[in-house]
C-alpha atoms as a PDB file:
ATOM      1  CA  UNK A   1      39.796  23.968  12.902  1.00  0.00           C
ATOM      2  CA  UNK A   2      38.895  27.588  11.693  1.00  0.00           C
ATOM      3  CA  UNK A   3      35.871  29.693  11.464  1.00  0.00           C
ATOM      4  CA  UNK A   4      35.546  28.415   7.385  1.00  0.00           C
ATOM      5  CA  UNK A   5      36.019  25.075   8.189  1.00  0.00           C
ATOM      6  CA  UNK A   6      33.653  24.716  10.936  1.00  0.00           C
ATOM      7  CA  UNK A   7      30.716  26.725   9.050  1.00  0.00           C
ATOM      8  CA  UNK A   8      31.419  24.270   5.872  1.00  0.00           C
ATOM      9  CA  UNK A   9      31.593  21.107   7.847  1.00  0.00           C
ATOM     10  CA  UNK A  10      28.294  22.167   9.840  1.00  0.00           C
ATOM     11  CA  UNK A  11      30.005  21.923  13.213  1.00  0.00           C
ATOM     12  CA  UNK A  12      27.452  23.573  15.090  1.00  0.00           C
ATOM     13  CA  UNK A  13      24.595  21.478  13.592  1.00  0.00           C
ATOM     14  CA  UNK A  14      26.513  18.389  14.577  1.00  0.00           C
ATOM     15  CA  UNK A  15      28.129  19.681  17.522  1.00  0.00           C
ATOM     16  CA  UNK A  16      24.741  19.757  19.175  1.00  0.00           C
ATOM     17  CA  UNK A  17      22.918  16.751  17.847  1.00  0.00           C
ATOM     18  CA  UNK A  18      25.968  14.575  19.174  1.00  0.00           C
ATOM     19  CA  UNK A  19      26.670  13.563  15.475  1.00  0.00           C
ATOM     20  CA  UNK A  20      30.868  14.406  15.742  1.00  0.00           C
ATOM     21  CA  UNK A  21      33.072  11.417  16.150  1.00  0.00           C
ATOM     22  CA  UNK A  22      35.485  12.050  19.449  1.00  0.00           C
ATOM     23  CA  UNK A  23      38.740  13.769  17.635  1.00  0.00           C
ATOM     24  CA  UNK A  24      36.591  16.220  15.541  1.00  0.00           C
ATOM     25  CA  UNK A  25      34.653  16.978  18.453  1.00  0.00           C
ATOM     26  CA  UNK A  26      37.909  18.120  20.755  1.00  0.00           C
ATOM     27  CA  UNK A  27      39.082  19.855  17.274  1.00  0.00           C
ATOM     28  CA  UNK A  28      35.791  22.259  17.301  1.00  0.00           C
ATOM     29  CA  UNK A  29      35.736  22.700  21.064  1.00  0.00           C
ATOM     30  CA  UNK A  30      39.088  24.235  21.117  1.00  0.00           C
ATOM     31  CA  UNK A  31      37.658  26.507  18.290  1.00  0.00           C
ATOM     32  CA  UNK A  32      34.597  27.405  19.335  1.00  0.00           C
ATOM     33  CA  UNK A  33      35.939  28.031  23.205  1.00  0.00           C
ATOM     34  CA  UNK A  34      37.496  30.983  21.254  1.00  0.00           C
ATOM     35  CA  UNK A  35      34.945  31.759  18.957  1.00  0.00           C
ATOM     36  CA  UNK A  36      32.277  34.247  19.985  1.00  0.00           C
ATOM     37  CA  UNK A  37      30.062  33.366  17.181  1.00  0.00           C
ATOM     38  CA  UNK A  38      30.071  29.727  17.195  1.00  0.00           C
ATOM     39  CA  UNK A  39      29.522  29.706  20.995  1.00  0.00           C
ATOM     40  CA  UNK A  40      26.716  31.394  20.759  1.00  0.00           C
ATOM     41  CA  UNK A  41      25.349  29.035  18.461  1.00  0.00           C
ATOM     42  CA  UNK A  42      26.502  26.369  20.431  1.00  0.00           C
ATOM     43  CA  UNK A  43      24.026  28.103  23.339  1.00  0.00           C
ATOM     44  CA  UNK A  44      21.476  28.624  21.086  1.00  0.00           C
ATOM     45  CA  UNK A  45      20.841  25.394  19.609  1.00  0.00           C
ATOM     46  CA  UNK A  46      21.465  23.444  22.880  1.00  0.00           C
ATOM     47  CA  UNK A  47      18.932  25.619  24.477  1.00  0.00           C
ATOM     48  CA  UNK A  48      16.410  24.749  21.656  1.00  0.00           C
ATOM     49  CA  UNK A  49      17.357  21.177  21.569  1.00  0.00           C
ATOM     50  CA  UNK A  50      17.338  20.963  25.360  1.00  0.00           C
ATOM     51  CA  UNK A  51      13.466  22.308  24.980  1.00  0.00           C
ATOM     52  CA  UNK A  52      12.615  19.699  22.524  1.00  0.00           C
ATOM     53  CA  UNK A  53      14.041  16.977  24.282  1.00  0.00           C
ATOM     54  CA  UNK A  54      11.511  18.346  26.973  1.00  0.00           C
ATOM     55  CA  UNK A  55       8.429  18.546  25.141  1.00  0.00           C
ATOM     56  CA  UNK A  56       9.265  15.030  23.824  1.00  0.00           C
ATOM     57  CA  UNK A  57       9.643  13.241  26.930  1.00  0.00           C
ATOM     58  CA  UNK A  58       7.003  15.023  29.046  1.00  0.00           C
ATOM     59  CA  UNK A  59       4.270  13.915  26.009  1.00  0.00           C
ATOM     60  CA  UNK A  60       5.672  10.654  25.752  1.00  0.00           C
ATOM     61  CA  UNK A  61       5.180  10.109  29.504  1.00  0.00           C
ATOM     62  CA  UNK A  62       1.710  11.717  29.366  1.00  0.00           C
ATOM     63  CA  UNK A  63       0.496   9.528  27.002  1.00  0.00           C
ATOM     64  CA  UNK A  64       2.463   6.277  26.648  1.00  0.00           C
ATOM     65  CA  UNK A  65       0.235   3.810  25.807  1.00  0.00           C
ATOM     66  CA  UNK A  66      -0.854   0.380  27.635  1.00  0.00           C
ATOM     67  CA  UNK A  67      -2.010  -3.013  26.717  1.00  0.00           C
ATOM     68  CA  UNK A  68      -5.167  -1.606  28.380  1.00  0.00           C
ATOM     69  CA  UNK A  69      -5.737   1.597  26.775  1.00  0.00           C
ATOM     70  CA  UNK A  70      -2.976   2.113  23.520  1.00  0.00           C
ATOM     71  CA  UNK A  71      -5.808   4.232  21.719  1.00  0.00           C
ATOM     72  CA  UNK A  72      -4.878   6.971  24.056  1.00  0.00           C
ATOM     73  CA  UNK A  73      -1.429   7.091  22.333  1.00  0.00           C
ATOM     74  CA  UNK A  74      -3.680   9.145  19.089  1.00  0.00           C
ATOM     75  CA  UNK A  75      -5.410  11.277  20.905  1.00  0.00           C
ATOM     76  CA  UNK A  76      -4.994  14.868  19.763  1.00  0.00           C
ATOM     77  CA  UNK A  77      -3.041  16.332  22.451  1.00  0.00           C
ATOM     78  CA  UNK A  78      -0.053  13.574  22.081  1.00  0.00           C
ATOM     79  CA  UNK A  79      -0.513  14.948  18.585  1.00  0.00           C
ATOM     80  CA  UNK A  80      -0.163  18.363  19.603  1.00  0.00           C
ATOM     81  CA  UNK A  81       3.043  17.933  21.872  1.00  0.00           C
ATOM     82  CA  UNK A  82       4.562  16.079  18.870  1.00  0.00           C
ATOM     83  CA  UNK A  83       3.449  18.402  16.904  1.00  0.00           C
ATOM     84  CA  UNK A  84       5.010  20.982  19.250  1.00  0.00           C
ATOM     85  CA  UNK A  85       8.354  19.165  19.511  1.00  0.00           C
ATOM     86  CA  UNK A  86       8.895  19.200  15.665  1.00  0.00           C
ATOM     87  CA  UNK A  87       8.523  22.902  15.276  1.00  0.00           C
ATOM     88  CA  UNK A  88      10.948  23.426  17.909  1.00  0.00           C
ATOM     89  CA  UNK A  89      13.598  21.853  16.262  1.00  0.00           C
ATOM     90  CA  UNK A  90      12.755  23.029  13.093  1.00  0.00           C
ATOM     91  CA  UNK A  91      12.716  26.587  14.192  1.00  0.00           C
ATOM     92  CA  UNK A  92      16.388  25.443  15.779  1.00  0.00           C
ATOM     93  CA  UNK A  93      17.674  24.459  12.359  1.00  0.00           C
ATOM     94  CA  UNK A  94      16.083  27.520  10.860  1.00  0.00           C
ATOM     95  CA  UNK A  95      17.780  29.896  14.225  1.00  0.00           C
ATOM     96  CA  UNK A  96      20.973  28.804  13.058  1.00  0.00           C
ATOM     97  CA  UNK A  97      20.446  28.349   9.126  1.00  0.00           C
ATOM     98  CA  UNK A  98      18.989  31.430   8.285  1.00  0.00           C
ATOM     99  CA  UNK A  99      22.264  33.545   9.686  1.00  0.00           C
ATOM    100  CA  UNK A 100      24.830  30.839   8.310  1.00  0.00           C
ATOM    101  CA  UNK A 101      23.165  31.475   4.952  1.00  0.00           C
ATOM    102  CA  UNK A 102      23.295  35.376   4.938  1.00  0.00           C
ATOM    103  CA  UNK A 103      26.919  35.374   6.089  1.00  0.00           C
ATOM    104  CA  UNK A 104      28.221  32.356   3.469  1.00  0.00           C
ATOM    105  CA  UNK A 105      26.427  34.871   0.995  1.00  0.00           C
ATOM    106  CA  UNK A 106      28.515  37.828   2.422  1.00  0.00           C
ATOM    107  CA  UNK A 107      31.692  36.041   2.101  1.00  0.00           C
ATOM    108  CA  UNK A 108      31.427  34.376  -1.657  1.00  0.00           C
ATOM    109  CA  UNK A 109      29.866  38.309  -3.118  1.00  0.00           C
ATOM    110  CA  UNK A 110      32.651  39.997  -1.556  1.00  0.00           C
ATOM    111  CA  UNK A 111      35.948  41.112  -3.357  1.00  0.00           C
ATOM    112  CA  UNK A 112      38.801  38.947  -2.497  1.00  0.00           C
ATOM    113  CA  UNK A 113      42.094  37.527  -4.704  1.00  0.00           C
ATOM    114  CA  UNK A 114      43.212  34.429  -4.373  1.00  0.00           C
ATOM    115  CA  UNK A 115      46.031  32.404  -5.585  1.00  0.00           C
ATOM    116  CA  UNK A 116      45.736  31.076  -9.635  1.00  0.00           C
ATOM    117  CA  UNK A 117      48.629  28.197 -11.237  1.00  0.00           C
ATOM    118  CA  UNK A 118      48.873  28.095 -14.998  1.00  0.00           C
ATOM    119  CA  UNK A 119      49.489  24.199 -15.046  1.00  0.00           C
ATOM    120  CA  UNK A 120      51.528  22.068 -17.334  1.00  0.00           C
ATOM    121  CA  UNK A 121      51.289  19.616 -19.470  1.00  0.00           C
ATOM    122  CA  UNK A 122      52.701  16.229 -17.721  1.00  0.00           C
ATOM    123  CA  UNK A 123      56.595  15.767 -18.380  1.00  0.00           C
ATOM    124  CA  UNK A 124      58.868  13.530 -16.830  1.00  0.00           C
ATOM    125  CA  UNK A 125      61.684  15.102 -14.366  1.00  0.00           C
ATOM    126  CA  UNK A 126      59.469  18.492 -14.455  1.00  0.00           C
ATOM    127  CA  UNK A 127      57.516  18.469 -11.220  1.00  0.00           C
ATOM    128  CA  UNK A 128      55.269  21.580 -10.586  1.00  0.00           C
ATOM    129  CA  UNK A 129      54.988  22.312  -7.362  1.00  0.00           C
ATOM    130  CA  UNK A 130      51.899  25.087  -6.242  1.00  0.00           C
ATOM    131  CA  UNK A 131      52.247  26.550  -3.272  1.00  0.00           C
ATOM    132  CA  UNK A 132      49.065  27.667  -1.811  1.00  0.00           C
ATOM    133  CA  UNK A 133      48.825  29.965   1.539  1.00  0.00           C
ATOM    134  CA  UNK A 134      46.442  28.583   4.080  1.00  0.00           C
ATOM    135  CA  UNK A 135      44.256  31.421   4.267  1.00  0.00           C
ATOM    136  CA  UNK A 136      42.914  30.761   0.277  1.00  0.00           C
ATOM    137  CA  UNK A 137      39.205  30.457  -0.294  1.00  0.00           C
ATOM    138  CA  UNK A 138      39.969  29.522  -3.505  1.00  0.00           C
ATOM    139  CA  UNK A 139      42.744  27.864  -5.994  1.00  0.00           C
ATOM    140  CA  UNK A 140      42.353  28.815  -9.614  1.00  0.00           C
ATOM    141  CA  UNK A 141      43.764  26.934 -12.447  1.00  0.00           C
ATOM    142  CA  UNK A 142      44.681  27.903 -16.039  1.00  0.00           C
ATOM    143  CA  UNK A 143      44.974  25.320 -18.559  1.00  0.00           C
ATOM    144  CA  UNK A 144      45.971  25.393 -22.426  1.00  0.00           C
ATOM    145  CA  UNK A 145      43.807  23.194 -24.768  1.00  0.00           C
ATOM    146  CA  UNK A 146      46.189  21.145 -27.382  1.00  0.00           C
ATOM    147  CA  UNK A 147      45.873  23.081 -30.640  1.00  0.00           C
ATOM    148  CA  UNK A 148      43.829  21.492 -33.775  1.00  0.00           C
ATOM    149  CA  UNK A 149      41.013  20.463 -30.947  1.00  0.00           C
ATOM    150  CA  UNK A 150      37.741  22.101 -31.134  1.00  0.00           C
ATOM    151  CA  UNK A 151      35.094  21.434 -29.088  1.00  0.00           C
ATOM    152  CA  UNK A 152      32.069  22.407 -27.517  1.00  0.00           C
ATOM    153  CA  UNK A 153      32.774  21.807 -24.013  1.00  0.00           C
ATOM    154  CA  UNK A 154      35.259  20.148 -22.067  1.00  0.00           C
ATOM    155  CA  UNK A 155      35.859  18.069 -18.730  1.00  0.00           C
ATOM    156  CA  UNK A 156      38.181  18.585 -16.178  1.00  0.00           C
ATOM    157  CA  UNK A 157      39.073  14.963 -14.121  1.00  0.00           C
ATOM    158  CA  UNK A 158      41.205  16.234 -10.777  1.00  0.00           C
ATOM    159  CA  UNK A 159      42.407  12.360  -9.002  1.00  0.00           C
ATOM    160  CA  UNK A 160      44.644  13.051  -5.769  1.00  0.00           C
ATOM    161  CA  UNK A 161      42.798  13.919  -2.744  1.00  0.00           C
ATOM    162  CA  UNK A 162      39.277  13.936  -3.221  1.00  0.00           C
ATOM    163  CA  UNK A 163      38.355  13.207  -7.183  1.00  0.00           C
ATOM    164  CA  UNK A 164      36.463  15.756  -8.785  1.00  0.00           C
ATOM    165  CA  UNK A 165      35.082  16.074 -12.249  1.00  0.00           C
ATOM    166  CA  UNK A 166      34.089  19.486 -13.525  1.00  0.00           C
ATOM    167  CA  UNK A 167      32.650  20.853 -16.082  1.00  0.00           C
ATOM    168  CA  UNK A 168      33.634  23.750 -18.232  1.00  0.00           C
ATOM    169  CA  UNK A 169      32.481  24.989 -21.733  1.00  0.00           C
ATOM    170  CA  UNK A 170      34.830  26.253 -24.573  1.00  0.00           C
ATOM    171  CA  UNK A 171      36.770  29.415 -23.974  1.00  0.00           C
ATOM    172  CA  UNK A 172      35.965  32.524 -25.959  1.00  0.00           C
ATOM    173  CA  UNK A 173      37.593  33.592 -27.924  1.00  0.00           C
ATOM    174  CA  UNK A 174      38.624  29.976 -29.630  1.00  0.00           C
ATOM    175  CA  UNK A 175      41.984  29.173 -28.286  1.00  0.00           C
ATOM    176  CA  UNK A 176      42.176  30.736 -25.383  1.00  0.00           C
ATOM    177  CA  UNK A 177      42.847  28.921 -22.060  1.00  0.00           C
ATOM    178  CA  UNK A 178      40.331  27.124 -20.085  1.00  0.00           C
ATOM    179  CA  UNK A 179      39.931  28.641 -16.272  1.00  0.00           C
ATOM    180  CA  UNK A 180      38.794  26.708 -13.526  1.00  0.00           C
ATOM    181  CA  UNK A 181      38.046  27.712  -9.823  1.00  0.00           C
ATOM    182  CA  UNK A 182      38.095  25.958  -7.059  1.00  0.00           C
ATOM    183  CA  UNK A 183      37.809  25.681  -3.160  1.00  0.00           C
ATOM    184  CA  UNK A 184      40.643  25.497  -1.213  1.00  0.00           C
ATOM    185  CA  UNK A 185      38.596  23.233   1.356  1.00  0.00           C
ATOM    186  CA  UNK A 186      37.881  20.662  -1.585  1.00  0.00           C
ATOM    187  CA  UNK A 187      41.941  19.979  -1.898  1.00  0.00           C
ATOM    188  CA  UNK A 188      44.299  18.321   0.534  1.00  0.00           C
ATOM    189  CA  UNK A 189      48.120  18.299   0.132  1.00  0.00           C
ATOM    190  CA  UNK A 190      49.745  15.784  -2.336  1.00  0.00           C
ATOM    191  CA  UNK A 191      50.395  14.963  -5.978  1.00  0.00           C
ATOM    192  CA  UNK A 192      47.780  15.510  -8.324  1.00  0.00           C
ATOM    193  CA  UNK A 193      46.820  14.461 -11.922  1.00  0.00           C
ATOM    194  CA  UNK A 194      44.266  16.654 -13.747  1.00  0.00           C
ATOM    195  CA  UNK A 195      42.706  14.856 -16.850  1.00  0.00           C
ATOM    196  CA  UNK A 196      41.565  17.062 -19.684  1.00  0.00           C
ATOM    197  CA  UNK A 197      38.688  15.569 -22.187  1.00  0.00           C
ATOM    198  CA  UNK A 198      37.002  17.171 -24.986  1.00  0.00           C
ATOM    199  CA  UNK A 199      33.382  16.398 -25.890  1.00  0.00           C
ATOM    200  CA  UNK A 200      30.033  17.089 -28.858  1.00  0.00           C
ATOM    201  CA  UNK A 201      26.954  17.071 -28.565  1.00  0.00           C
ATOM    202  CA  UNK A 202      26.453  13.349 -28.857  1.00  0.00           C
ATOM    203  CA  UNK A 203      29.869  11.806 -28.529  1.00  0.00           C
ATOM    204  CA  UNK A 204      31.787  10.449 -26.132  1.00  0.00           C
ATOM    205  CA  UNK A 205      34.554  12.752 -24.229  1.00  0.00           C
ATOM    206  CA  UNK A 206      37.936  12.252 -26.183  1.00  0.00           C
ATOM    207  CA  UNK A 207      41.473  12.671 -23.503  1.00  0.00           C
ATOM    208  CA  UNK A 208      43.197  15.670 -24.857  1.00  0.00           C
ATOM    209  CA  UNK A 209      46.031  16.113 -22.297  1.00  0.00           C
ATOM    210  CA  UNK A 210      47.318  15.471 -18.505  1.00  0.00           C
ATOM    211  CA  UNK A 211      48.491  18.227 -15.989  1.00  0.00           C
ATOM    212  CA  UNK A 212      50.559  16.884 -13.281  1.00  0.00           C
ATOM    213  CA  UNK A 213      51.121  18.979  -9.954  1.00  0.00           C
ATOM    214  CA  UNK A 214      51.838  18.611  -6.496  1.00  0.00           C
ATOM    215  CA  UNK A 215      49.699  21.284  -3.682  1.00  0.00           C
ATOM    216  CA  UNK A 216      51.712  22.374  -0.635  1.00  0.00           C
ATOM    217  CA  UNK A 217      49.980  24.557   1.878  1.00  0.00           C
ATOM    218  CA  UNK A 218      52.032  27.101   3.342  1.00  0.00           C
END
């Protein structure tokens, strides 16, 4: 696991609310071990949790209630250490979200290049093969609509991997090829089929063409 993969998965978050089954778990403590930033997360939010944990069980002991006197269980200090409790994990979520958030908006405003495919219409024998480096944010694909079709928007149906279905209105000028962008974390290695529909306001999508391709990561 790297830095991206463990800020998009939420590793910290889940890392310290016990929420990562066993192998993912290993997989982000060999990361983080290395990883100045996400161990001090790591610290950060254990300490917090830790604290609530604290607060939880020291009100809860205070005033559990009895067949004798259960009223005691609303009484407004119980309420307050609840109370208390909740805002320290909320300002735990907020330690670690607020920072996430300001460097995820770093990363996607800053300049970068990444790798783009014009893709081909699906032919038998004629295999395209992308090869994508590792390090990619981002895979961009280029795509020509079949001419005589015009249409207002269009759909683009990725099934391989994870399906995806996005949405993408008509190029400008009329003709030109449709672009669509996206991230590298969304695709896994493998054969892929990209289904191209055309739709109006009002009608159903109409299947234009198919792009066939297969992603290696390199």
């Amino acid at each position: 696991m790297n830095h991206r993969e463990a800020v998009e998965r939420l590793a910290v978050e889940r890392y310290v609310l016990d929420e990562m089954p066993a192998a993912e778990r290993e997989e982000f403590e060999e990361h983080y071990f290395g990883c100045s930033e996400c161990a001090a997360e790591v610290e950060a939010g254990a300490s917090f949790a830790a604290n609530a944990r604290a607060v939880f069980s020291e009100e809860a002991g205070r005033h559990a209630p009895s067949h004798h006197r259960w009223l005691k269980w609303q009484r407004p200090a119980c309420i307050f250490g609840i109370a208390a409790a909740l805002l320290f994990l909320i300002a735990y979520e907020e330690l670690l979200r607020i920072p996430r958030i300001k460097r995820e908006w770093a990363e996607i405003t800053a300049p970068r290049g990444y790798p783009a495919f014009f893709l081909r219409p699906v032919a038998r024998g004629d295999e395209q093969v992308l090869e994508v480096p590792k390090s990619a944010p981002f895979v961009g694909f280029a795509l020509d609509v079949p001419p005589g079709n015009s249409y207002r928007s269009f759909e683009c149906d990725l099934r391989g991997g994870e399906a995806l279905s996005i949405a993408v209105p008509a190029p400008a000028p009329p003709g030109a090829p449709l672009n669509i962008l996206i991230p590298a974390s969304r695709l896994q290695p493998g054969p892929y089929i990209l289904v191209l529909r055309g739709r109006n306001d009002g009608a159903e999508a109409v299947e234009l063409s198919r792009f066939g391709f297969t992603i290696r990561f390199n």
